[in-house]
C-alpha atoms as a PDB file:
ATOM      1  CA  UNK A   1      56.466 -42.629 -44.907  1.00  0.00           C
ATOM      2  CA  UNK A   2      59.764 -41.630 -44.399  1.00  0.00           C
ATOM      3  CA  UNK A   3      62.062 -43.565 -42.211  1.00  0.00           C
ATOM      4  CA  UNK A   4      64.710 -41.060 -40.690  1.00  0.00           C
ATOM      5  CA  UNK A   5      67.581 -42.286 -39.240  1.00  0.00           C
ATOM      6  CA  UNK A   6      68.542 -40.680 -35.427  1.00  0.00           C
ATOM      7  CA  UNK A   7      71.416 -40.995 -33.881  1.00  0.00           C
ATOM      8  CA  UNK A   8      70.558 -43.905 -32.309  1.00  0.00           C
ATOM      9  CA  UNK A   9      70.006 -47.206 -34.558  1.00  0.00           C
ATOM     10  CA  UNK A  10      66.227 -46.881 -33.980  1.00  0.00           C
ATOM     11  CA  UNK A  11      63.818 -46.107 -37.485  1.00  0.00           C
ATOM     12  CA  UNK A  12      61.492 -43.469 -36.730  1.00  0.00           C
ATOM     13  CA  UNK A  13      58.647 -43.664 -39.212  1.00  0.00           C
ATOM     14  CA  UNK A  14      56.555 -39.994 -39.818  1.00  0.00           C
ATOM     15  CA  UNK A  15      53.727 -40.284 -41.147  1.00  0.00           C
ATOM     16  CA  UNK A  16      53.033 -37.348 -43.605  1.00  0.00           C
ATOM     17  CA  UNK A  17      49.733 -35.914 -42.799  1.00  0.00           C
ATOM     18  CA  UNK A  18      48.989 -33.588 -45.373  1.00  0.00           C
ATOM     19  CA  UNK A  19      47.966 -35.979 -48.263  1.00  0.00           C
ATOM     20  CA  UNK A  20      45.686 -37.610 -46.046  1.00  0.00           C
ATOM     21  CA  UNK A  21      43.882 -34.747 -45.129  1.00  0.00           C
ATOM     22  CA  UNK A  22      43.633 -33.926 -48.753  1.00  0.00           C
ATOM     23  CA  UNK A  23      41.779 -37.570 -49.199  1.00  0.00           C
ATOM     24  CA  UNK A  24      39.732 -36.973 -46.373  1.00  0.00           C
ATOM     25  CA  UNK A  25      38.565 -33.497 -47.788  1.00  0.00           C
ATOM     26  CA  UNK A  26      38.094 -34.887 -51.181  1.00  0.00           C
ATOM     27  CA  UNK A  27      36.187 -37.813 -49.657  1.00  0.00           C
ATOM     28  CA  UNK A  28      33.766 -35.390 -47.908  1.00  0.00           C
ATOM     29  CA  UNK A  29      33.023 -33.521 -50.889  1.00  0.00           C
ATOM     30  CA  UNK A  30      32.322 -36.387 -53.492  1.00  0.00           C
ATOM     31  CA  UNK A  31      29.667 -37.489 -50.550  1.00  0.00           C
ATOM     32  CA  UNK A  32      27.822 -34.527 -50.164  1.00  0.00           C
ATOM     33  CA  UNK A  33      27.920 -33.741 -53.891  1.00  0.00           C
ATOM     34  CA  UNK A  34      25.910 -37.221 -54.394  1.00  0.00           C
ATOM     35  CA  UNK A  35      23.920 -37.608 -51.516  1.00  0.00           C
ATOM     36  CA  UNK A  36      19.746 -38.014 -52.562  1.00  0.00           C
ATOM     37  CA  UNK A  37      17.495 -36.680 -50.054  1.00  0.00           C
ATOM     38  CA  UNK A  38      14.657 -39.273 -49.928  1.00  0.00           C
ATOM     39  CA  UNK A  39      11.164 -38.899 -48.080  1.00  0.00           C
ATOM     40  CA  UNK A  40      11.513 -40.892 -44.880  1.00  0.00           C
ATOM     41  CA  UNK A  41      10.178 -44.258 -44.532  1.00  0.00           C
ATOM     42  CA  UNK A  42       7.012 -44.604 -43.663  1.00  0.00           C
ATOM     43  CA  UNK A  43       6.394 -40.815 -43.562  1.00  0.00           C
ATOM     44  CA  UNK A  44       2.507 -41.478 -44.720  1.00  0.00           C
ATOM     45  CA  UNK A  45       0.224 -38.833 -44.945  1.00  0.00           C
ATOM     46  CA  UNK A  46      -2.683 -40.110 -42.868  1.00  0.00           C
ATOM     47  CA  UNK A  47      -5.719 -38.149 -42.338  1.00  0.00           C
ATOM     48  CA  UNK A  48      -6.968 -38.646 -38.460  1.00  0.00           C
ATOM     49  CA  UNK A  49     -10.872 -38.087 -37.404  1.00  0.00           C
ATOM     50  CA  UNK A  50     -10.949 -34.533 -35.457  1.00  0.00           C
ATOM     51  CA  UNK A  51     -11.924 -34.308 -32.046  1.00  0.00           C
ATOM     52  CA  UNK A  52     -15.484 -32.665 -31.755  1.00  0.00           C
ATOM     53  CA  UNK A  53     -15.606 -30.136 -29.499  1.00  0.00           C
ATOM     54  CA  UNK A  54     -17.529 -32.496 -26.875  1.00  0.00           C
ATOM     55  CA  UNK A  55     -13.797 -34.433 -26.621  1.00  0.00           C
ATOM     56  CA  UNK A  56     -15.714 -37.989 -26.807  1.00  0.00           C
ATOM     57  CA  UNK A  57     -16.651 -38.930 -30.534  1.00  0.00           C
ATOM     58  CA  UNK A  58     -14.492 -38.226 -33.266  1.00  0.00           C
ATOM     59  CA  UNK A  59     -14.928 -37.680 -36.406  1.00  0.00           C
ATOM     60  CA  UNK A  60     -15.198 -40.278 -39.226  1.00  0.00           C
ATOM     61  CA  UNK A  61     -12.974 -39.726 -42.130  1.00  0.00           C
ATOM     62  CA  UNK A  62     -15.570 -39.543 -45.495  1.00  0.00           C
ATOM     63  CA  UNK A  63     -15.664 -42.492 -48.118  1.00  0.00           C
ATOM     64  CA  UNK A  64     -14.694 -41.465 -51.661  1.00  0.00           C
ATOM     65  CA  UNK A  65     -17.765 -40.768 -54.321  1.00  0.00           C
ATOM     66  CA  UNK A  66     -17.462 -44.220 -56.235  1.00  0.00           C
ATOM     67  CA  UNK A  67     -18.516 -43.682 -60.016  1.00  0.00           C
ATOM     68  CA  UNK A  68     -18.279 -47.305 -62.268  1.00  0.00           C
ATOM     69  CA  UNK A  69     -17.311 -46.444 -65.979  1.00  0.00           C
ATOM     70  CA  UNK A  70     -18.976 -48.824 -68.344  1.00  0.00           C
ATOM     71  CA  UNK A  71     -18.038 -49.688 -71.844  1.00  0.00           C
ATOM     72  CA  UNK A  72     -20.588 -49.047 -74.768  1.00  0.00           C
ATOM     73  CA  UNK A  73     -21.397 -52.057 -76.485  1.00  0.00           C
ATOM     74  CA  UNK A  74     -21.398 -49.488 -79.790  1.00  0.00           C
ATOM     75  CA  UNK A  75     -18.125 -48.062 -79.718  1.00  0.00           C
ATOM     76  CA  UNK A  76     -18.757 -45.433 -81.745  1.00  0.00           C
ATOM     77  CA  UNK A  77     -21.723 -44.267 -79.139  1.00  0.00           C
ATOM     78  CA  UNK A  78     -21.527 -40.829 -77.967  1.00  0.00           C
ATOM     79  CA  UNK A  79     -21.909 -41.994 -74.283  1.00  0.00           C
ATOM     80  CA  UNK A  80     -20.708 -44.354 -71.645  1.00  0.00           C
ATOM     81  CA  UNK A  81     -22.603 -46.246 -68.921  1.00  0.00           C
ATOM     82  CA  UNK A  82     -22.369 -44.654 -65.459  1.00  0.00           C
ATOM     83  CA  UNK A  83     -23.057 -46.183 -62.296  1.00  0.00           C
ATOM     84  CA  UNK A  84     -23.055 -44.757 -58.745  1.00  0.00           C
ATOM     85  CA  UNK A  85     -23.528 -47.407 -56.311  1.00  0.00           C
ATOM     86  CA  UNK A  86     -27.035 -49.675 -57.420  1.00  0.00           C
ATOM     87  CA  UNK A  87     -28.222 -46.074 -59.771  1.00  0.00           C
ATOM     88  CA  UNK A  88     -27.371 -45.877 -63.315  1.00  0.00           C
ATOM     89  CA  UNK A  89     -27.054 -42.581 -64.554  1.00  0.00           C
ATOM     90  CA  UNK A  90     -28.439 -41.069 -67.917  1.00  0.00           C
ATOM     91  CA  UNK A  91     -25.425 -38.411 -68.559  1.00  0.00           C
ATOM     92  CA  UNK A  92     -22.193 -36.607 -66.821  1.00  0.00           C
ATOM     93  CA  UNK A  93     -24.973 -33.605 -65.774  1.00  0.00           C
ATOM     94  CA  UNK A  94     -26.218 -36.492 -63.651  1.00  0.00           C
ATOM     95  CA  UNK A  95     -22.550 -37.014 -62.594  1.00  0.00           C
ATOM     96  CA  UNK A  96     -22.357 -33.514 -62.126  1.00  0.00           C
ATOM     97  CA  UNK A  97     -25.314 -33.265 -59.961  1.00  0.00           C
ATOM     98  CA  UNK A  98     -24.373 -35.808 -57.394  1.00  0.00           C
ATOM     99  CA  UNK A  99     -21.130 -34.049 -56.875  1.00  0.00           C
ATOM    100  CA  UNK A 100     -22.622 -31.135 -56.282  1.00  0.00           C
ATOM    101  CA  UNK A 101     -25.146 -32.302 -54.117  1.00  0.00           C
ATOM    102  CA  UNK A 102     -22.815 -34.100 -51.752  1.00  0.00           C
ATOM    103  CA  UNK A 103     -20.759 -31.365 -51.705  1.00  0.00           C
ATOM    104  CA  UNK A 104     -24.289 -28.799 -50.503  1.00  0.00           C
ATOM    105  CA  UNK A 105     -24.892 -31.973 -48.357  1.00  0.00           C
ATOM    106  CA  UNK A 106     -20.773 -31.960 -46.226  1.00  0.00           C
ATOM    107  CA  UNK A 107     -20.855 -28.223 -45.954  1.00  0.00           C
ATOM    108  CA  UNK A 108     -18.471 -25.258 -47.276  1.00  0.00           C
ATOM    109  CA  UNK A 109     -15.069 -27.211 -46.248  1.00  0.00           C
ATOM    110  CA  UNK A 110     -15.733 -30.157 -47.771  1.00  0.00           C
ATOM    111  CA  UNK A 111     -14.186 -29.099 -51.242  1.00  0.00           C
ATOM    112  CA  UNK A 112     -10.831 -29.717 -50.747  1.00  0.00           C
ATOM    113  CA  UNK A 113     -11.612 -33.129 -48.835  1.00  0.00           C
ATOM    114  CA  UNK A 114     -14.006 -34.823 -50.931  1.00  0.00           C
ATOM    115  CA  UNK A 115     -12.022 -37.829 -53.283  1.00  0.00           C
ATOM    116  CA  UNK A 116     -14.005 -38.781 -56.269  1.00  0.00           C
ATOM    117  CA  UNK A 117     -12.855 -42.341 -57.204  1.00  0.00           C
ATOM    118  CA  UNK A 118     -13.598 -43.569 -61.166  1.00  0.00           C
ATOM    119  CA  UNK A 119     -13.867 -47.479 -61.851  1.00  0.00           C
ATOM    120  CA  UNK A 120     -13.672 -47.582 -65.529  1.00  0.00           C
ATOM    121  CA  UNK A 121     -13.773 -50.999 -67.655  1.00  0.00           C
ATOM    122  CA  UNK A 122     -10.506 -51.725 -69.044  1.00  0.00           C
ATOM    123  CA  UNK A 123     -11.266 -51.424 -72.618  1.00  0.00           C
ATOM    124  CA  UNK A 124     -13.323 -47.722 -71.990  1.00  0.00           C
ATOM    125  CA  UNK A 125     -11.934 -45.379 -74.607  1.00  0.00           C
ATOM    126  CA  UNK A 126      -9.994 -42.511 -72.968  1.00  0.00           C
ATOM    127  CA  UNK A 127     -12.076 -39.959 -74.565  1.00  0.00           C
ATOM    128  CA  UNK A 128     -15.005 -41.174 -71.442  1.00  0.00           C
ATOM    129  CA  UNK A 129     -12.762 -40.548 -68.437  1.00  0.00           C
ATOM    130  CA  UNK A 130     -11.963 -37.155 -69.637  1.00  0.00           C
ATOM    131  CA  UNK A 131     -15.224 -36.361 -69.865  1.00  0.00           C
ATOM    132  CA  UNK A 132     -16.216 -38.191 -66.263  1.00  0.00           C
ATOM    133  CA  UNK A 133     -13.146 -36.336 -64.930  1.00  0.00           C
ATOM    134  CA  UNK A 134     -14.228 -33.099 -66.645  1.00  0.00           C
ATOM    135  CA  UNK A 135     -18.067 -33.510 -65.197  1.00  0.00           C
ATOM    136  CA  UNK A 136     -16.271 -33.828 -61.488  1.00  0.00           C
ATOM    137  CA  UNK A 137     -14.001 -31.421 -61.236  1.00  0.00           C
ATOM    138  CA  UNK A 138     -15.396 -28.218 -62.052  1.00  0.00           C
ATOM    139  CA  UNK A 139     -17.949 -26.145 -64.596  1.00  0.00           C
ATOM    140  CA  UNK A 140     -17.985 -22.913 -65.949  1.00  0.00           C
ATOM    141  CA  UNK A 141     -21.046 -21.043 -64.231  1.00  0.00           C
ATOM    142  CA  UNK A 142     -23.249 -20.100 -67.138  1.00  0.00           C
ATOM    143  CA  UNK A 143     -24.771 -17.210 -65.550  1.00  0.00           C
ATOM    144  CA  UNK A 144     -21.481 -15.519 -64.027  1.00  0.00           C
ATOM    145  CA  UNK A 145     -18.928 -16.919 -66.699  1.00  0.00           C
ATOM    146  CA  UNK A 146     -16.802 -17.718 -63.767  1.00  0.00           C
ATOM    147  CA  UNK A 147     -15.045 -21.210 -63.163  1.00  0.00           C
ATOM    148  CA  UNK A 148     -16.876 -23.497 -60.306  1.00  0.00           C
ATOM    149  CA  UNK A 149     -14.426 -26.016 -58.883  1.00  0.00           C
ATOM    150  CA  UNK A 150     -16.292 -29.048 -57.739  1.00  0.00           C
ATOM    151  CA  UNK A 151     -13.155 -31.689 -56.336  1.00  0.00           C
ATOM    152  CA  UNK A 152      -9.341 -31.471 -56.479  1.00  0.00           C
ATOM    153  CA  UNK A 153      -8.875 -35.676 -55.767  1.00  0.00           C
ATOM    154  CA  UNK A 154      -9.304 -37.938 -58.243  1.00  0.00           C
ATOM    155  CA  UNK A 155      -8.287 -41.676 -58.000  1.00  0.00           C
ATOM    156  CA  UNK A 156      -9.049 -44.384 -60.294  1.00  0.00           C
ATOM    157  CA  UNK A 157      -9.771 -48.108 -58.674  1.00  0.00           C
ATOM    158  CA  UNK A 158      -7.026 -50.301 -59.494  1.00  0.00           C
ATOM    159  CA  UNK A 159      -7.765 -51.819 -63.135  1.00  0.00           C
ATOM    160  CA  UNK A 160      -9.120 -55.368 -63.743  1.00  0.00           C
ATOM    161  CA  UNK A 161      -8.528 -57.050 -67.175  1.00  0.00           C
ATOM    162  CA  UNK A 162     -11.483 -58.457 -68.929  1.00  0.00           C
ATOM    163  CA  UNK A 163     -12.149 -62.629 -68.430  1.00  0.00           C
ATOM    164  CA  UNK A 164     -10.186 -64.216 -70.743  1.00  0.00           C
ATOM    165  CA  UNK A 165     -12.589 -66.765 -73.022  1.00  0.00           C
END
């Protein structure tokens, strides 16, 4: 600011423009140079029951396959426990199987909805849930040589630790 005298004895103060466009400008830039784009809040992705084609029931959404992951009490053993539900299961074939069967049993679309969901023990070795995520998720078809994908979701139940003693 410059005060300029007139002829009068009045100050008249300008006030220079130019420089505080510049800041402005400058200001604009560092902001849109560091803004994060962010999924909105709340944005869930929620799957609804579909209307049937009668308008009046809906739908129910299908429950996840629950397999339980047991530790071998010899940890050298070539094979974990597996339950699904009160049925304890001999191998991963038998794993296998019941994927395969509830997928026959939902129909052609039900591939890419079906959620498997693995409760291993907290102290399983890893090399188990690769296998158990191996048996659900796909085979090689023996007769074609072609891949067979069985599910695409996997979850695992939230992990308990062992009681302490």
């Amino acid at each position: 600011m410059k005060p300029r005298r007139s002829g009068d004895s009045e100050v008249k103060i300008e006030l220079q423009m130019t420089p505080m466009i510049d800041i402005v400008f400058q200001l604009l830039v560092f902001f849109i140079l560091t803004f994060k784009v962010v999924a909105v809040e709340g944005d869930f992705n929620i799957k609804m029951p579909r209307i049937t084609s009668g308008g009046s029931t809906a739908e129910l959404p299908q429950m996840p396959l629950r397999f339980r992951l047991l530790t071998p009490s010899d940890p050298n053993a070539p094979f974990c426990g597996i339950r699904y539900g009160d049925q304890a299961l001999a191998t991963f074939e038998d794993m296998r199987n019941i994927v395969v069967q509830e997928l026959k049993r939902r129909g052609p679309e039900a591939a890419k909805d079906l959620e498997v969901e693995l409760d291993p023990d907290y102290d399983l070795p890893y090399r188990f849930i690769i296998d158990a995520i191996t048996a659900v998720s796909g085979y090689i078809d023996p007769g074609t040589g072609q891949v067979v994908t069985l599910v695409q979701n996997i979850k695992f139940a939230p992990t308990r630790k062992p009681a302490q003693q």
